[in-house]
Each structure stands twice: as structure tokens, then as C-alpha cells.
C-alpha atoms as a PDB file:
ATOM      1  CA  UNK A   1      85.951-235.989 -28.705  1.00  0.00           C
ATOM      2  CA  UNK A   2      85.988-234.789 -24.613  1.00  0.00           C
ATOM      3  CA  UNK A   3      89.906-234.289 -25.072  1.00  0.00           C
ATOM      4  CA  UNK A   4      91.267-231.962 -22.329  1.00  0.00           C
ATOM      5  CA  UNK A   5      92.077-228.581 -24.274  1.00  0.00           C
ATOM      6  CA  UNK A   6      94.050-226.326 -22.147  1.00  0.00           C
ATOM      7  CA  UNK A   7      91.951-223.486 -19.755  1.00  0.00           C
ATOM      8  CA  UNK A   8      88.626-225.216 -20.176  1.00  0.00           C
ATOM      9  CA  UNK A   9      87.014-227.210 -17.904  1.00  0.00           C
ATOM     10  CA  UNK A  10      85.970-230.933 -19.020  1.00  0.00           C
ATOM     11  CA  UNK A  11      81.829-229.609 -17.872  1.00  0.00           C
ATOM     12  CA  UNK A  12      81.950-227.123 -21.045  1.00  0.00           C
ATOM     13  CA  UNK A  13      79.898-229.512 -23.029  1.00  0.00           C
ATOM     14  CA  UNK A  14      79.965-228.983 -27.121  1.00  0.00           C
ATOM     15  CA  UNK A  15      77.224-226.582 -28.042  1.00  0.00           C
ATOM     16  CA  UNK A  16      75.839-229.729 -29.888  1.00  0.00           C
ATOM     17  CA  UNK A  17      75.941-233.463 -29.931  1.00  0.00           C
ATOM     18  CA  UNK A  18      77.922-233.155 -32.621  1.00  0.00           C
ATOM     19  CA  UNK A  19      79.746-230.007 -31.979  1.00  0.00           C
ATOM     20  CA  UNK A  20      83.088-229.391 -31.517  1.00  0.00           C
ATOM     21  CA  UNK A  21      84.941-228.587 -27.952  1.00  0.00           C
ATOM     22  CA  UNK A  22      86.507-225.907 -29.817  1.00  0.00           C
ATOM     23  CA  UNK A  23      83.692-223.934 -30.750  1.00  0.00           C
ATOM     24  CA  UNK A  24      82.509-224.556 -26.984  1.00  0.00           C
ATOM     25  CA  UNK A  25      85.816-222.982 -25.740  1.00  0.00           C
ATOM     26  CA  UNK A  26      84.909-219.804 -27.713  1.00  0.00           C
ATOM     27  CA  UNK A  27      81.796-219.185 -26.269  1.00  0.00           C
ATOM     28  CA  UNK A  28      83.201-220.718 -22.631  1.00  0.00           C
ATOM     29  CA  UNK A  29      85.830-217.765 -23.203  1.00  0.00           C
ATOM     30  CA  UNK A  30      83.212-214.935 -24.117  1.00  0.00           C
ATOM     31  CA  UNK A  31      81.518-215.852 -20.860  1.00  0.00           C
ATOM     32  CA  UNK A  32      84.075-215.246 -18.771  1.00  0.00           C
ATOM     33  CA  UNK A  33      85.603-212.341 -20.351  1.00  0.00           C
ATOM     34  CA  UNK A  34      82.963-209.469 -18.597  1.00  0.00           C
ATOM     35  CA  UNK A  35      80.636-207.543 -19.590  1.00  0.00           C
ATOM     36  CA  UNK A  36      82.421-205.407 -21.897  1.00  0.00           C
ATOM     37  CA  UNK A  37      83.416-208.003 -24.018  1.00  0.00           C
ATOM     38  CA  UNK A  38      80.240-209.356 -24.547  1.00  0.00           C
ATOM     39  CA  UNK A  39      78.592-206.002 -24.917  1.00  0.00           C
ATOM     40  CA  UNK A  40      81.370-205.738 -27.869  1.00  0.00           C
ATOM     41  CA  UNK A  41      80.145-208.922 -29.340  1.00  0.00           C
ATOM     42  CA  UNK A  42      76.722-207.812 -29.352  1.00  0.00           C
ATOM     43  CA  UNK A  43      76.969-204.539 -30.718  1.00  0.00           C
ATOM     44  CA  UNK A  44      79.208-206.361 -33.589  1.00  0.00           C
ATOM     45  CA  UNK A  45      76.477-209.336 -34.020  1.00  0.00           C
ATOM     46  CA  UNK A  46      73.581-206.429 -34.638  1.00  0.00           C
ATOM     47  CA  UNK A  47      75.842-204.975 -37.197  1.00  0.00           C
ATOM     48  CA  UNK A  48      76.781-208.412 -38.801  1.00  0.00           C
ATOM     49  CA  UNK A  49      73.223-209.118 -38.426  1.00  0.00           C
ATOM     50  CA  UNK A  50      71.691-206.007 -40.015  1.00  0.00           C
ATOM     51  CA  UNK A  51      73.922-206.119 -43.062  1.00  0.00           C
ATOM     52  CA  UNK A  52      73.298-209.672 -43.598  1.00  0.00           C
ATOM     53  CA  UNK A  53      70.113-209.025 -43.531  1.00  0.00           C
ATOM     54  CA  UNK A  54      70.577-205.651 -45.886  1.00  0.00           C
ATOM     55  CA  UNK A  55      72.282-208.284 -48.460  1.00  0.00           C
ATOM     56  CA  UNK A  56      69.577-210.821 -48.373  1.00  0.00           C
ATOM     57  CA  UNK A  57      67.213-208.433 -48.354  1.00  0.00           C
ATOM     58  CA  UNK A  58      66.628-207.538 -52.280  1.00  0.00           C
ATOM     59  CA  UNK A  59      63.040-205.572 -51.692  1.00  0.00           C
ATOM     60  CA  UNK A  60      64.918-202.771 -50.114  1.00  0.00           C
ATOM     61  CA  UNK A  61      68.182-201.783 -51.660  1.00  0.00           C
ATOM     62  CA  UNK A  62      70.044-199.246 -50.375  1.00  0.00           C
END
């Protein structure tokens, strides 16, 4: 489960008890790449976001 995966550090913990190292190397990755990058992801998580939530959303079609 703690195997050693290359470029992360054994204290990036899995996001949960169960979770996976991998997932936690994402986000350990994300940190570290700036500002930029995350301001990237977060512009593309309000746009994943807001057509999810278009789809699920049946009261107001477009």
C-alpha cells in the first residue's frame, strides 16, 4: 500500500484510508506545479462543475 512511487515523498499520505498513493501523487503534483496550473484546474473544475450541474439539472434546460 505505502510502496515508494518515484518523485513522491513517502509523507504524501492517500487522500483516504482507503485511497490510493496514486491518486495522492496527482494532487501531490498539482501542488507543486504553481499557481498557474492550479488556476487552470480551477477554471476547468467550474466548467466541469457547471455543466454537470446543467445535465443534472432537468428544471432548467437550456
Amino acid at each position: 500500500m505505502n510502496k515508494k512511487i518515484p518523485g513522491v515523498p513517502l509523507s504524501v499520505k492517500p487522500l483516504e484510508p482507503n485511497g490510493s498513493r496514486e491518486l495522492s501523487l496527482i494532487a501531490f503534483r498539482l501542488l507543486t506545479q504553481g499557481k498557474l496550473a492550479h488556476q487552470r484546474l480551477d477554471v476547468q473544475l467550474k466548467v466541469f462543475n457547471y455543466r454537470l450541474r446543467d445535465v443534472t439539472n432537468n428544471e432548467h434546460p437550456r
